[in-house]
C-alpha atoms as a PDB file:
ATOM      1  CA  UNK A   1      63.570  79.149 -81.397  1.00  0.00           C
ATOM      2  CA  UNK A   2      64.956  76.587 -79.136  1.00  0.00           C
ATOM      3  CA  UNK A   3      64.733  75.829 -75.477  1.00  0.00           C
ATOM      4  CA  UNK A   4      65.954  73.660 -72.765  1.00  0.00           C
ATOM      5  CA  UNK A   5      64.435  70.168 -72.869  1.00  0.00           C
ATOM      6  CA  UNK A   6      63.794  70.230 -69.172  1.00  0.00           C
ATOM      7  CA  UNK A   7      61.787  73.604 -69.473  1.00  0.00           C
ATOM      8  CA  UNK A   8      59.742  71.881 -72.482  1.00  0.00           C
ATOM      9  CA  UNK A   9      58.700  68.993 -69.782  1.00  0.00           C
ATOM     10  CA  UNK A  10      58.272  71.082 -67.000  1.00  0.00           C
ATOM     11  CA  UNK A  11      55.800  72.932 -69.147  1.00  0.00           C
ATOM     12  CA  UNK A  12      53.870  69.833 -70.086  1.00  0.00           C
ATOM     13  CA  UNK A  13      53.466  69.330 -66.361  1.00  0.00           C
ATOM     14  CA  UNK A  14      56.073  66.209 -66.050  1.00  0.00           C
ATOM     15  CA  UNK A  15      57.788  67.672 -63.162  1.00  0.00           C
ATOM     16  CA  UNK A  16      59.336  69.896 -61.719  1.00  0.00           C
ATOM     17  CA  UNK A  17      63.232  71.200 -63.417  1.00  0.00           C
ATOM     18  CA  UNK A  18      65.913  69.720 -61.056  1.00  0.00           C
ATOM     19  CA  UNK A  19      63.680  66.204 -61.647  1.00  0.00           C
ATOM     20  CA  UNK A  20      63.678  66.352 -65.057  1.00  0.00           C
ATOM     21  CA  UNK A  21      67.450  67.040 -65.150  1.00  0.00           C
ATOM     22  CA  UNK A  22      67.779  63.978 -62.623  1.00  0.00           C
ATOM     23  CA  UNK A  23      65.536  61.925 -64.954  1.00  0.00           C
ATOM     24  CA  UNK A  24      67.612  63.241 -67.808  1.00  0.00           C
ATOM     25  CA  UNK A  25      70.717  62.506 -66.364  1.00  0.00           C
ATOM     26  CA  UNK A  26      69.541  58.969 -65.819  1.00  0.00           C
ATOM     27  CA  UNK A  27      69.093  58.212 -69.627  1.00  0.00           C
ATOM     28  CA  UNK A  28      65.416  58.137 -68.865  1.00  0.00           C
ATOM     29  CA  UNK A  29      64.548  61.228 -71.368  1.00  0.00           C
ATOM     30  CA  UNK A  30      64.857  60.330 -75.267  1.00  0.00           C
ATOM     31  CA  UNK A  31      64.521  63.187 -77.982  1.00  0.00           C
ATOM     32  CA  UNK A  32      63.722  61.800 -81.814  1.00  0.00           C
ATOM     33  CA  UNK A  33      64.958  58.395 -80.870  1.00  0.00           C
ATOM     34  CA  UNK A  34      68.251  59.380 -79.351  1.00  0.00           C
ATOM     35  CA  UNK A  35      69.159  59.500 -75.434  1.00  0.00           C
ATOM     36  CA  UNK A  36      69.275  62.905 -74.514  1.00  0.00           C
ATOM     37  CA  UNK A  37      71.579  64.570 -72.546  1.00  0.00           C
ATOM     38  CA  UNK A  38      71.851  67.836 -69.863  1.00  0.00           C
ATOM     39  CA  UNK A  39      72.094  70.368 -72.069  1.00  0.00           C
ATOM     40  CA  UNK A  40      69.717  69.042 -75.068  1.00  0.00           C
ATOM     41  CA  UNK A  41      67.393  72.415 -76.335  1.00  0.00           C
ATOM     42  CA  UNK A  42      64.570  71.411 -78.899  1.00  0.00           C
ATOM     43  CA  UNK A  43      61.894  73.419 -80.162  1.00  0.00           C
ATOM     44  CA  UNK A  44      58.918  71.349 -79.514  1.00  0.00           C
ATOM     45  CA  UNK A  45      58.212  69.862 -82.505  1.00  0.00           C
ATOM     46  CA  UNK A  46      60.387  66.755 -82.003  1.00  0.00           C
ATOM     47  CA  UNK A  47      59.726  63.471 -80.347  1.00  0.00           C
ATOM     48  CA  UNK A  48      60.060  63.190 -76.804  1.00  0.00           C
ATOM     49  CA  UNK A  49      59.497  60.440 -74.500  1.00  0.00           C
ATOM     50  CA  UNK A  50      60.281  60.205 -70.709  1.00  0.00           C
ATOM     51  CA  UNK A  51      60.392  56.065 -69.553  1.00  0.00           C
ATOM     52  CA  UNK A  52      59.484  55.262 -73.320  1.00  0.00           C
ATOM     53  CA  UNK A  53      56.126  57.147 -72.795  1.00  0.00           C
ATOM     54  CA  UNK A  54      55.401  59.835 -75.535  1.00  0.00           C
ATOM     55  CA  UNK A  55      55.127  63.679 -74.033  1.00  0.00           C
ATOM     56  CA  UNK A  56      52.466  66.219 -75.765  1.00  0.00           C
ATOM     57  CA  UNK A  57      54.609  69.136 -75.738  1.00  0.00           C
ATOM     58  CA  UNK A  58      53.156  72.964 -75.800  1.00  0.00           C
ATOM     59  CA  UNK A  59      54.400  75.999 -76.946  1.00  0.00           C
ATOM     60  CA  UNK A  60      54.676  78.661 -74.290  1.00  0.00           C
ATOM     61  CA  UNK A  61      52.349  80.945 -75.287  1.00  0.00           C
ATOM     62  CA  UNK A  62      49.650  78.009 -75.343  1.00  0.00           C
ATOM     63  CA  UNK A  63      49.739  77.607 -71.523  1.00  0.00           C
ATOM     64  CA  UNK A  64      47.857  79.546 -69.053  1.00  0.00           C
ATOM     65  CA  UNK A  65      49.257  80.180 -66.331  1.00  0.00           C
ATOM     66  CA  UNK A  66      46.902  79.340 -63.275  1.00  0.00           C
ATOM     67  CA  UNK A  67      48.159  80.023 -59.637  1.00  0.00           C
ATOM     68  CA  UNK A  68      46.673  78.747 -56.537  1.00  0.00           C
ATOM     69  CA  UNK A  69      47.006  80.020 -52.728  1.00  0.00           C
ATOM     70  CA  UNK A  70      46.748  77.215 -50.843  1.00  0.00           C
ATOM     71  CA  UNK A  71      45.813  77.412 -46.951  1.00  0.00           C
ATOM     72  CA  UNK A  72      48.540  75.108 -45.180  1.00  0.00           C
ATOM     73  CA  UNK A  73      48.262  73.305 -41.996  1.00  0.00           C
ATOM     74  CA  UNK A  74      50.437  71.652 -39.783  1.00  0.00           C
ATOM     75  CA  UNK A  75      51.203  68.176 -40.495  1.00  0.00           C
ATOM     76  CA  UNK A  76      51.074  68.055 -44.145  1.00  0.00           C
ATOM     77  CA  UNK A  77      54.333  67.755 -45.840  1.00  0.00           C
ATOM     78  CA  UNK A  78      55.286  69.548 -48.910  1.00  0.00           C
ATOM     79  CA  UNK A  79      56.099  66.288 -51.497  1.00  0.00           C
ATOM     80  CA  UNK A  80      53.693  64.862 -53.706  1.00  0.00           C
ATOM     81  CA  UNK A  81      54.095  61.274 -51.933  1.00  0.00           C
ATOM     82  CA  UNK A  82      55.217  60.336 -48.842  1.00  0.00           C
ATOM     83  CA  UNK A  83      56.869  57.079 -47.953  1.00  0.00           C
ATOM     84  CA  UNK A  84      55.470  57.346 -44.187  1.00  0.00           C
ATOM     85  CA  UNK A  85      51.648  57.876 -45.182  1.00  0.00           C
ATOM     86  CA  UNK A  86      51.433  61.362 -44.134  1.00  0.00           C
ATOM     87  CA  UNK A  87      48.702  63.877 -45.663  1.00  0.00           C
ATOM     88  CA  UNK A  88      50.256  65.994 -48.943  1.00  0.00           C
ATOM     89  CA  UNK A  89      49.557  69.366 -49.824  1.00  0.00           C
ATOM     90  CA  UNK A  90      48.990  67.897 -53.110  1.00  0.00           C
ATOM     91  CA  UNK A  91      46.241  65.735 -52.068  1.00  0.00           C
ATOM     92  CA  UNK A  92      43.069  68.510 -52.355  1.00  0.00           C
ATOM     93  CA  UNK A  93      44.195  70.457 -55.412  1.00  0.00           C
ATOM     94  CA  UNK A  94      42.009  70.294 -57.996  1.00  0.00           C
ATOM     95  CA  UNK A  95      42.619  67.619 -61.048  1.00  0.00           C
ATOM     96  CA  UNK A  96      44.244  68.991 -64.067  1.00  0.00           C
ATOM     97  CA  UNK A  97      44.623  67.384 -67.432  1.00  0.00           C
ATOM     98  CA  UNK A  98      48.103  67.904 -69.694  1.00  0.00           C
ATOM     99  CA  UNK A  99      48.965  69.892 -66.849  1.00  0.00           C
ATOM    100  CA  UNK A 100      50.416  69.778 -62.653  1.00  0.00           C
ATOM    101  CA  UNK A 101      50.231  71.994 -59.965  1.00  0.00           C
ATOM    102  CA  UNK A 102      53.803  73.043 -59.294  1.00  0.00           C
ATOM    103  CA  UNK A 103      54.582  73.832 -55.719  1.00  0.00           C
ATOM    104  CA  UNK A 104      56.277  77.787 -55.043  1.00  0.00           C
ATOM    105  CA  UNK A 105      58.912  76.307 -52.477  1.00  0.00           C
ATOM    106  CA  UNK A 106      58.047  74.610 -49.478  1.00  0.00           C
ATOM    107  CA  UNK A 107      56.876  75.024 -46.183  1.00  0.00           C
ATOM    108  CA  UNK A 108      58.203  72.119 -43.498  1.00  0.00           C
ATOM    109  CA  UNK A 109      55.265  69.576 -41.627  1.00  0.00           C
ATOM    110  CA  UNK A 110      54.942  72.037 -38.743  1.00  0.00           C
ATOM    111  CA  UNK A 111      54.674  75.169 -40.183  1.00  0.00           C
ATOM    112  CA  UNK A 112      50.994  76.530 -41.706  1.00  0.00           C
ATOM    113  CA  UNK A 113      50.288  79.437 -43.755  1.00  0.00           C
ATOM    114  CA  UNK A 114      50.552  80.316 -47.341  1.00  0.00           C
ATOM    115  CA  UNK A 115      52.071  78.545 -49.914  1.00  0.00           C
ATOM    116  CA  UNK A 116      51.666  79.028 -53.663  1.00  0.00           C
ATOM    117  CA  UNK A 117      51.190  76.709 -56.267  1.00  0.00           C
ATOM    118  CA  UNK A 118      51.026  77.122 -60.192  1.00  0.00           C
ATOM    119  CA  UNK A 119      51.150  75.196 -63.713  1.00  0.00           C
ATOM    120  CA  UNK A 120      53.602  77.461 -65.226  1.00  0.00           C
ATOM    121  CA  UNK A 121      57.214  75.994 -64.300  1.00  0.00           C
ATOM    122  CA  UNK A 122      59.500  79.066 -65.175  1.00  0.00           C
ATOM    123  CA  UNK A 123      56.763  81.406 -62.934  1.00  0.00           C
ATOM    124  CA  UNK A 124      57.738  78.871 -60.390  1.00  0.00           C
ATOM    125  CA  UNK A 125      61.234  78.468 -61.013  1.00  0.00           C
ATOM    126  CA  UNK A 126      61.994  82.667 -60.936  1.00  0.00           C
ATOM    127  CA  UNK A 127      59.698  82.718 -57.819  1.00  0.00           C
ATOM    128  CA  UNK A 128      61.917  80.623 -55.900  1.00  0.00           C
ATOM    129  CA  UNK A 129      65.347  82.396 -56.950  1.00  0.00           C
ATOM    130  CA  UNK A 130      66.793  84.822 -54.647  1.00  0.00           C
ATOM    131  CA  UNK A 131      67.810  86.810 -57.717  1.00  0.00           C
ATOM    132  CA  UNK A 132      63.991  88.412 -57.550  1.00  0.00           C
ATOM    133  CA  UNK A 133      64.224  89.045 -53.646  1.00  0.00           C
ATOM    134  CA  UNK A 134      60.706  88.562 -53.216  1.00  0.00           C
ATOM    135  CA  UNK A 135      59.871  88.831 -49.627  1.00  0.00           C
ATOM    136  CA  UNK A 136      58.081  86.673 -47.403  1.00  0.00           C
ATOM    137  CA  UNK A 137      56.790  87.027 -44.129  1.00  0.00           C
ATOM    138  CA  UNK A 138      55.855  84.743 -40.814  1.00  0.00           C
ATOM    139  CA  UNK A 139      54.235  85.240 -38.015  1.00  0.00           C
ATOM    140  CA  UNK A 140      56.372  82.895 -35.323  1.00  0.00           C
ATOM    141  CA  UNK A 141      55.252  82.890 -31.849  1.00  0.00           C
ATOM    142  CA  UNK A 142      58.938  81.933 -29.732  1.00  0.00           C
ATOM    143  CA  UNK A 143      59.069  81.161 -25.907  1.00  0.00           C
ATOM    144  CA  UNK A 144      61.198  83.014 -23.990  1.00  0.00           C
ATOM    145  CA  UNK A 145      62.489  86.433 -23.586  1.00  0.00           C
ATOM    146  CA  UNK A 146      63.734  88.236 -26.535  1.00  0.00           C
ATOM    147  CA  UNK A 147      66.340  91.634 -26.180  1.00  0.00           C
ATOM    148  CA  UNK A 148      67.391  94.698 -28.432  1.00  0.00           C
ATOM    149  CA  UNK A 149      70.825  92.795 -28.864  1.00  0.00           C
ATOM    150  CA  UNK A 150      68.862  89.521 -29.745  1.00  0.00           C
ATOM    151  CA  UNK A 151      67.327  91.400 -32.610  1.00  0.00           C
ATOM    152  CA  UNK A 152      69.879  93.561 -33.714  1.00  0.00           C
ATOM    153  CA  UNK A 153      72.218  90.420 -34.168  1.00  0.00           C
ATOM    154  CA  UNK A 154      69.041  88.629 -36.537  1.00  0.00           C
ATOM    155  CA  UNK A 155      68.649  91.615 -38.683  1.00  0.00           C
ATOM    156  CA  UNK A 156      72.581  91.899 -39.201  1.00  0.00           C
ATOM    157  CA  UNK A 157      73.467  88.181 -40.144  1.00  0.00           C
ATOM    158  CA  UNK A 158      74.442  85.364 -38.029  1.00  0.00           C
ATOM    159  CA  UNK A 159      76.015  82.006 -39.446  1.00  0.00           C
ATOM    160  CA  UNK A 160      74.089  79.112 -39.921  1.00  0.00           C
ATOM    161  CA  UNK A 161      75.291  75.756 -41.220  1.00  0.00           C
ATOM    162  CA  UNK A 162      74.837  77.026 -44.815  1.00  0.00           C
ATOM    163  CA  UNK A 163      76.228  80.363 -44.587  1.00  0.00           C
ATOM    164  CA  UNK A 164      74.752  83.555 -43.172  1.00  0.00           C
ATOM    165  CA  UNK A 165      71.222  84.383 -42.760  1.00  0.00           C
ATOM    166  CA  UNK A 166      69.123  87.428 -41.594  1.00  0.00           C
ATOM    167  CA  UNK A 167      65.787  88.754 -41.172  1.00  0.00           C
ATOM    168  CA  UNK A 168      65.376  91.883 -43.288  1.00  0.00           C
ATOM    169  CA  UNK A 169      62.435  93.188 -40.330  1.00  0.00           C
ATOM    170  CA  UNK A 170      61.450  92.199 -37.073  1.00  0.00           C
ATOM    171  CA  UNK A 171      58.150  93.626 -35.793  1.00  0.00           C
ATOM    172  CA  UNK A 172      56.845  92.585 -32.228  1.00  0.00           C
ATOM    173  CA  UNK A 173      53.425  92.109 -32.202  1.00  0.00           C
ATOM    174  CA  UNK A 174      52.588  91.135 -28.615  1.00  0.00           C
ATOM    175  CA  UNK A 175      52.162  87.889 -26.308  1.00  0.00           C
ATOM    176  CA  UNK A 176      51.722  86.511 -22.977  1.00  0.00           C
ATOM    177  CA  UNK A 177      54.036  85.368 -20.442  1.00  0.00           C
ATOM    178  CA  UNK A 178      57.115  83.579 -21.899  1.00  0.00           C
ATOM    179  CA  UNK A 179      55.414  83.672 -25.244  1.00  0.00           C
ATOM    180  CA  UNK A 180      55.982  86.368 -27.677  1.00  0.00           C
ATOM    181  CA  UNK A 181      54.706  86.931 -31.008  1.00  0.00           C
ATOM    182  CA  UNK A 182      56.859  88.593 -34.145  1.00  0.00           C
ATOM    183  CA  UNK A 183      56.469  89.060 -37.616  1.00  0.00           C
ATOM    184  CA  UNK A 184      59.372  88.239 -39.292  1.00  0.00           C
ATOM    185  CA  UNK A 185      60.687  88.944 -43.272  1.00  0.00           C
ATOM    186  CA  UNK A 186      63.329  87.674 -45.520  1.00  0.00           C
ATOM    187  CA  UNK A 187      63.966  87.068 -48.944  1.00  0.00           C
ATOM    188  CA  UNK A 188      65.323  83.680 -49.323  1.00  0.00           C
ATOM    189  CA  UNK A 189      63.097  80.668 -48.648  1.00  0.00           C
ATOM    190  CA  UNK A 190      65.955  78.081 -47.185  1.00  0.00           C
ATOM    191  CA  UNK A 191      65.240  75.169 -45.546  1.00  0.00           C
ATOM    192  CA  UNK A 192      63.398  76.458 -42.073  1.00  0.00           C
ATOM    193  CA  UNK A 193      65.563  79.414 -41.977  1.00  0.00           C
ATOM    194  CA  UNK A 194      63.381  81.600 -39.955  1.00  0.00           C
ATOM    195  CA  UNK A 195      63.374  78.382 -36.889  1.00  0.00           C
ATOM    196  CA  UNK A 196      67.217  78.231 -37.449  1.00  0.00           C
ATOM    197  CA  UNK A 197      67.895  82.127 -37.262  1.00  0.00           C
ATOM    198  CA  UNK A 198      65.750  82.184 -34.001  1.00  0.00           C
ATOM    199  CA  UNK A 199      67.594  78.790 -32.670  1.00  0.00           C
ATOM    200  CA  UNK A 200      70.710  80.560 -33.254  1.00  0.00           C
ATOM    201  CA  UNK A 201      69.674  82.624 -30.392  1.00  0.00           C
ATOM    202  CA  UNK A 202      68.686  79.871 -28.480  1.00  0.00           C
ATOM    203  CA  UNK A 203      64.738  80.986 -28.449  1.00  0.00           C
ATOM    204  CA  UNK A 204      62.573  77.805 -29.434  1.00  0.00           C
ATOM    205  CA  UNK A 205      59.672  78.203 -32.099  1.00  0.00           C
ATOM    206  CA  UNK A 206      56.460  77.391 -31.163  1.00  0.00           C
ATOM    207  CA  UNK A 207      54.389  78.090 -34.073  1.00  0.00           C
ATOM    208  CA  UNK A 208      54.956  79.420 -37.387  1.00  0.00           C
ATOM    209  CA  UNK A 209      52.866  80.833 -40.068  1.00  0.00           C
ATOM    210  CA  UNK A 210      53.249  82.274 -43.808  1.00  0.00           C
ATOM    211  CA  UNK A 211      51.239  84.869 -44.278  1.00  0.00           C
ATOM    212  CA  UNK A 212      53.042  86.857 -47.004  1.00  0.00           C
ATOM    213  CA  UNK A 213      54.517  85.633 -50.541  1.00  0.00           C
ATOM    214  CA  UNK A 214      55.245  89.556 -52.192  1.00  0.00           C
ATOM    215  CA  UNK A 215      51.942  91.387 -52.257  1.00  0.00           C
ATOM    216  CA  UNK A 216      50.040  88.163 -51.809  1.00  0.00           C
ATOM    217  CA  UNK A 217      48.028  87.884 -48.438  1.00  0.00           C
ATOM    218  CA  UNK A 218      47.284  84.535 -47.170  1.00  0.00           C
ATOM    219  CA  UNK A 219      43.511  84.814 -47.888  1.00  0.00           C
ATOM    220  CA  UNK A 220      40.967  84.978 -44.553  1.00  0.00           C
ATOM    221  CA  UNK A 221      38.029  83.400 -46.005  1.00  0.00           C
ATOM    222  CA  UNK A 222      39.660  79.940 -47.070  1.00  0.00           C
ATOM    223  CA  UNK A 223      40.060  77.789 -44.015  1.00  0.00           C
ATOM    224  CA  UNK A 224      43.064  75.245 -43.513  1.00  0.00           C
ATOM    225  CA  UNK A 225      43.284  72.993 -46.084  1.00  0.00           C
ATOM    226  CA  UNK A 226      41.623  74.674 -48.702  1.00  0.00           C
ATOM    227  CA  UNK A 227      42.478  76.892 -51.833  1.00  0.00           C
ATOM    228  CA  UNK A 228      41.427  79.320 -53.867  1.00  0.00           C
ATOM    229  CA  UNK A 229      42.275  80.247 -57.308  1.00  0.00           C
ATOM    230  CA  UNK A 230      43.887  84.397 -58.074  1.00  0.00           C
ATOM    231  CA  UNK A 231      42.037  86.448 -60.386  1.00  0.00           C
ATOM    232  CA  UNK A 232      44.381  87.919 -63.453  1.00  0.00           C
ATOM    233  CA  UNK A 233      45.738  90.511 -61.907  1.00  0.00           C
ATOM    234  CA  UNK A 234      47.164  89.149 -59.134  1.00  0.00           C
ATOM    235  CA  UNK A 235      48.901  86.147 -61.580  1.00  0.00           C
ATOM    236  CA  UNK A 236      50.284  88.869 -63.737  1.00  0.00           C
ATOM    237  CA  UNK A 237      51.927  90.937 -60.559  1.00  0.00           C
ATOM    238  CA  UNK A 238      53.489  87.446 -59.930  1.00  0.00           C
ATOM    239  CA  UNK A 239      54.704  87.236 -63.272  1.00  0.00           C
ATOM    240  CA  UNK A 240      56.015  90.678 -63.601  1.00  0.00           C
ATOM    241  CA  UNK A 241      57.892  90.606 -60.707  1.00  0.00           C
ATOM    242  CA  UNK A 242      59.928  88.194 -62.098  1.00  0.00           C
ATOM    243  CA  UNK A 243      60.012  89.901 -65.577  1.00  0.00           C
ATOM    244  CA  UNK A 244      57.385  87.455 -67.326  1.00  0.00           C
ATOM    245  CA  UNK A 245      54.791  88.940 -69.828  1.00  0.00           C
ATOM    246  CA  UNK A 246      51.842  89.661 -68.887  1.00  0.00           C
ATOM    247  CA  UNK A 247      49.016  86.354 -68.772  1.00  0.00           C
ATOM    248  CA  UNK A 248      45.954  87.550 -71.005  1.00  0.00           C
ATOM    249  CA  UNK A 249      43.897  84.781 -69.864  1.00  0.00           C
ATOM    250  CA  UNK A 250      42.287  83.248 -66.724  1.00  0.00           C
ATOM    251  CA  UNK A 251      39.451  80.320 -65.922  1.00  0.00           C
ATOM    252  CA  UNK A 252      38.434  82.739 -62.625  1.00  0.00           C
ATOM    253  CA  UNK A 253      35.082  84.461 -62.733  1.00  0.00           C
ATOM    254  CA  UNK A 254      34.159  87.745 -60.893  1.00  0.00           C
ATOM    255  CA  UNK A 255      30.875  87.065 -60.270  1.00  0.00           C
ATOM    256  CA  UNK A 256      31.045  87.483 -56.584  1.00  0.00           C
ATOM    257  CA  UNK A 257      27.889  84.713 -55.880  1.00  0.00           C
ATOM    258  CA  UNK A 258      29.957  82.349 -57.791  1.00  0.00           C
ATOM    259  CA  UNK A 259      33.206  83.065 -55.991  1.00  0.00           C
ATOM    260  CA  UNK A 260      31.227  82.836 -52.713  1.00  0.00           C
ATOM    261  CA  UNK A 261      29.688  79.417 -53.839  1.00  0.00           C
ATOM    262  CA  UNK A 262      33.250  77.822 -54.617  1.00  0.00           C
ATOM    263  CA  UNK A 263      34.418  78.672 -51.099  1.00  0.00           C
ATOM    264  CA  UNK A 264      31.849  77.119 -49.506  1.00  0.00           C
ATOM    265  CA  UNK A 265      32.189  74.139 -51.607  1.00  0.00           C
ATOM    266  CA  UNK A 266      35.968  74.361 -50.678  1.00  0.00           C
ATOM    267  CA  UNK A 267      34.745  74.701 -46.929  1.00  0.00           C
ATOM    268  CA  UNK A 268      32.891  71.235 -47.556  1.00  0.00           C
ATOM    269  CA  UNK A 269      35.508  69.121 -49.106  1.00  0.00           C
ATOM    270  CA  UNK A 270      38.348  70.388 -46.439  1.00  0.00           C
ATOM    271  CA  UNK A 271      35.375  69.076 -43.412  1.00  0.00           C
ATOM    272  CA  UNK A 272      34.946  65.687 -45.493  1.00  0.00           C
ATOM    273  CA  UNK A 273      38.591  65.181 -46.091  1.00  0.00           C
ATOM    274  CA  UNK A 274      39.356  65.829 -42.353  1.00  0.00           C
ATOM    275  CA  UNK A 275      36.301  63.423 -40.999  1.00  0.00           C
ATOM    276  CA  UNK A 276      37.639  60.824 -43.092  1.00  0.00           C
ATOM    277  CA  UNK A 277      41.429  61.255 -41.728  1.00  0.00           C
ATOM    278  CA  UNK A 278      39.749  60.905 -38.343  1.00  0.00           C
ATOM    279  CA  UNK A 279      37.985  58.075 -38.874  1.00  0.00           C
ATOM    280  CA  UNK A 280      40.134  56.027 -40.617  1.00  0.00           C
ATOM    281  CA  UNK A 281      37.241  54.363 -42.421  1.00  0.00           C
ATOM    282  CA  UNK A 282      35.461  53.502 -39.031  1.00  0.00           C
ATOM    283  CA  UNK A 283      32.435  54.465 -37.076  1.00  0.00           C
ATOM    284  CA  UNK A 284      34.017  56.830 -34.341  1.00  0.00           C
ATOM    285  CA  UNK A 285      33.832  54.754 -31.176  1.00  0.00           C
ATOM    286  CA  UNK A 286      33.060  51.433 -32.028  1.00  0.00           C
ATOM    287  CA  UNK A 287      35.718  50.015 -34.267  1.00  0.00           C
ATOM    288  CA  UNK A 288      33.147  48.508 -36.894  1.00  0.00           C
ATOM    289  CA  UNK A 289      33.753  49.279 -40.565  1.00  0.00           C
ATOM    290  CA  UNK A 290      31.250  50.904 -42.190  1.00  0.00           C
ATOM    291  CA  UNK A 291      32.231  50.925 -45.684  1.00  0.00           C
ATOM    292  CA  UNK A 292      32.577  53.699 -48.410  1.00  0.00           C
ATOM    293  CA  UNK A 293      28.694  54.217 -48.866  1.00  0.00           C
ATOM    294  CA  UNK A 294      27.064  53.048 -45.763  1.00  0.00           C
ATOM    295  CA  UNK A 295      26.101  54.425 -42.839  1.00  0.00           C
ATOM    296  CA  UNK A 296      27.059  53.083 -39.118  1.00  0.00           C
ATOM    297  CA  UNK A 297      23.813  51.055 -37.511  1.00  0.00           C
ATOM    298  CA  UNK A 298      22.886  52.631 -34.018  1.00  0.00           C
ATOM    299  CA  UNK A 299      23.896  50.357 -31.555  1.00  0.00           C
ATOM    300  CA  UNK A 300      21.869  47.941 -30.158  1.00  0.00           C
ATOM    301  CA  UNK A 301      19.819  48.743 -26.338  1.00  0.00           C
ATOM    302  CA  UNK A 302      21.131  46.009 -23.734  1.00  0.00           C
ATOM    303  CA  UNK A 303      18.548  43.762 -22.097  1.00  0.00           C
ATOM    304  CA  UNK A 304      17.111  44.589 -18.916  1.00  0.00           C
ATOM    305  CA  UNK A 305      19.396  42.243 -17.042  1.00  0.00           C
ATOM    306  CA  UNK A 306      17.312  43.288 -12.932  1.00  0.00           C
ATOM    307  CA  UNK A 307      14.669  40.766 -12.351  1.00  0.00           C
ATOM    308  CA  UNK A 308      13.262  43.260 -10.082  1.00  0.00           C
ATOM    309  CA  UNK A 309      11.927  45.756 -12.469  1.00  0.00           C
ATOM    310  CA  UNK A 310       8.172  45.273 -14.332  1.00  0.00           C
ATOM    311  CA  UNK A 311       8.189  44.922 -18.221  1.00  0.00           C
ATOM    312  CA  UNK A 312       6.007  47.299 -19.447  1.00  0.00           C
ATOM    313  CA  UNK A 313       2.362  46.047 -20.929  1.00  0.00           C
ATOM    314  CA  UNK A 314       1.768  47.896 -24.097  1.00  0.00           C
ATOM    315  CA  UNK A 315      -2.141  48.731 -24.150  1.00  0.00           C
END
């Protein structure tokens, strides 16, 4: 049995498809010696290199198929690198080896909330695809004042710059003032669709959340920044919502002390990663590098500078 070579890769955790088909296209991909080409299928057993570097391939049914939720905040950007420094929501997952976290779609800098991640690229790939029409929903928060015909024209269609989009429900869920909140669904995940659809109605977005991918909650015991790992049957919902077999194996353990010990660890590393962000390296306040291992000195007393006042005799 064959498949595509760009499946194969994404398997062996080399990236995601439409990179490998860019690296591919490039002449950067060789299969038994030979250049390969869009459109190549193997079977796994041949020799394939990416930049002259040998790939360990594995068959499907080898890989487990791991999912994370992952807690979002605002200003981390959804690529693995960033060319202006910012934070990654790659940067916390947890290390893999022969294996990467693939990322379920993205969610844009300013927008929190739930995003998926998993080592299986064709669970990823059929996630994404409207074909499945897996909802999602958001809690936005918009300023200003929102009407029946406001909403009625979002849950028909209106036409955005890449053709029409609509929210499938709109539920009001309260607010103060000029600022109300709704939770919103859809089915597609376009580039920040639900901001456009409510700019399209000139209402401006104040905050946005995820907190719905299908049947999957964002969780309320992992904080901002952190993750946490599905049991089985969650993964295997995923996967049989998008007609995948079922997964028969998982690295998560029900022991609920366990599970309660990993959040808190999680907890931990999400407060060390953010005092580190703050501090740049630095002793808050004072400028002075303190180094990876050392601790800042307490700063010095300043003389007694008033001639006036006694020294103290110690006794």
């Amino acid at each position: 049995m064959t498949e595509k070579l760009q499946k194969v890769l994404a398997r062996a955790g080399r990236g995601s498809r439409r990179e490998l088909e860019a690296m591919i296209s490039q002449g950067r991909v060789s299969v038994d010696g030979k250049v390969a080409v869009l459109g190549d299928r193997v079977t796994g057993r041949e020799q394939i290199r990416v930049d002259g570097h040998q790939i360990e391939t594995q068959a499907e049914a080898d890989v487990m198929c791991r999912v994370l939720t992952y807690h979002k905040p605002e200003g981390e950007v959804s690529t693995r690198k960033d060319p202006e420094g910012r934070p990654t929501v790659f940067d916390r997952l947890p290390k893999l080896q022969g294996a990467r976290w693939i990322s379920v779609g993205r969610l844009d800098v300013n927008t929190s909330g739930l995003l998926l991640f998993t080592t299986d690229g064709e669970l990823a790939n059929r996630l994404m695809h409207p074909r499945h029409e897996i909802d999602r929903e958001y809690a936005v928060r918009v300023f200003g004042e929102v009407d029946q015909a406001m909403v009625q024209r979002l849950l028909k269609g209106v036409m955005l710059e890449d053709g029409m989009g609509k929210f499938d429900t709109i539920k009001y869920s309260g607010g103060e003032g000029m600022n109300h909140w709704f939770h919103v669904t859809l089915k597609e995940g376009r580039n920040r669709e639900v901001r456009r659809l409510w700019e399209s109605q000139e209402m401006q977005v104040s905050r946005l959340i995820r907190v719905r991918y299908g049947k999957i909650l964002l969780p309320k015991d992992v904080p901002r920044g952190g993750w946490s790992e599905m049991p089985l049957d969650q993964v295997n919902y995923l996967r049989s919502a998008v007609g995948l077999v079922a997964e028969k194996e998982t690295i998560v353990e029900v022991d609920a002390p366990k599970r309660h010990k990993q959040l808190t660890q999680i907890r931990k590393a999400v407060r060390r990663h953010n005092s580190r962000v703050k501090s740049g390296g630095t002793s808050a306040g004072t400028g002075v590098s303190t180094g990876p291992n050392k601790k800042p000195t307490a700063p010095k007393r300043p003389r007694n500078t008033n001639p006036k006042q006694k020294k103290k005799t110690r006794l």
